[in-house]
Protein backbone atom coordinates (compact mmCIF):
# COMPACT_ATOMS: atom_id res chain seq x y z
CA UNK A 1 -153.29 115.55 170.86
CA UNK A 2 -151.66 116.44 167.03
CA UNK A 3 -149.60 118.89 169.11
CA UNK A 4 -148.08 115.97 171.24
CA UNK A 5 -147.54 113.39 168.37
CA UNK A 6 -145.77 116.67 166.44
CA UNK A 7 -143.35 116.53 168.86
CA UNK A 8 -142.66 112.70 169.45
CA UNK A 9 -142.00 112.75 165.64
CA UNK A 10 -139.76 115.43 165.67
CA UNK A 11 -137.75 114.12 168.52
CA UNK A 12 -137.52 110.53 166.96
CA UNK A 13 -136.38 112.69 163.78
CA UNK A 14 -133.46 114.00 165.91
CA UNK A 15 -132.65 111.29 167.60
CA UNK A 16 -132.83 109.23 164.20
CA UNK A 17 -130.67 111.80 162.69
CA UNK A 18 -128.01 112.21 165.38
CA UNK A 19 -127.69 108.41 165.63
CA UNK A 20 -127.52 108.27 161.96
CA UNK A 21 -124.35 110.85 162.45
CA UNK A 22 -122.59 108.78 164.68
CA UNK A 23 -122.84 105.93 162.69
CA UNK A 24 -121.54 107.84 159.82
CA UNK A 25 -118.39 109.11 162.05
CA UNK A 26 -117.63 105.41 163.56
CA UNK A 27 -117.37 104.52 159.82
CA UNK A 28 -115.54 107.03 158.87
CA UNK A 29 -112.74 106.27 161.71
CA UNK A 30 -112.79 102.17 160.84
CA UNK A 31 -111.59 103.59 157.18
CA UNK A 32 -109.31 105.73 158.50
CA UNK A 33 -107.88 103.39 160.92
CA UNK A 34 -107.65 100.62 157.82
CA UNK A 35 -105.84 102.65 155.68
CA UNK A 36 -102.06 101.70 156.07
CA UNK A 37 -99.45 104.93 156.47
CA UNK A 38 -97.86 106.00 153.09
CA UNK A 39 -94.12 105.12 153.17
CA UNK A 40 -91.35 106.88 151.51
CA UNK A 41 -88.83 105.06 149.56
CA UNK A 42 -86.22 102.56 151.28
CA UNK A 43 -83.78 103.55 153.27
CA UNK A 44 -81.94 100.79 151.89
CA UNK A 45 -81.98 102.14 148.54
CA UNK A 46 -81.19 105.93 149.13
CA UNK A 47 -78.06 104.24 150.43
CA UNK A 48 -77.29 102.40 148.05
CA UNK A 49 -77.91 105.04 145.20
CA UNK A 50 -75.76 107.01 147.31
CA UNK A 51 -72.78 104.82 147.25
CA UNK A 52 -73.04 104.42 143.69
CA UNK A 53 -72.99 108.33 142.76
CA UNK A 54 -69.48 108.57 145.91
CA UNK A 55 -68.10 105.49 143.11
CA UNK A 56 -68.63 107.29 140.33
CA UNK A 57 -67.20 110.46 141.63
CA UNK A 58 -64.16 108.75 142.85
CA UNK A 59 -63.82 107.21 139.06
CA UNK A 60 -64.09 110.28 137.93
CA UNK A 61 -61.92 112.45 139.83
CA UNK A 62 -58.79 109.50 139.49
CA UNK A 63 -59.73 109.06 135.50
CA UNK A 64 -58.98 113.16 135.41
């Protein structure tokens, strides 16, 4: 009979513990899904900044 309930307990311990990891892993996905994806800078702005420095060059090269 102690033999029996040894084993029930250990097999709700498992179960208990592999449910426990699935939980854990569904969680971690919602946080990875709610993260939003790291942008670079505009490409707006490297445009811009890029026109400016062509400007200035062409300044430059008719001021010389």
């Amino acid at each position: 009979m102690a033999d029996a309930k040894k084993k029930m307990a250990a097999a709700l311990a498992a179960v208990n513990a592999y449910m426990m990891q699935e939980e854990e892993a569904a969680y971690q996905a919602q946080l990875a899904a709610a993260k939003p994806a790291q942008t670079g800078p505009s490409l707006w702005a490297i445009a811009g900044r890029q026109d400016i420095m062509n400007f200035r060059r062409l300044i430059q090269m008719k001021a010389f």
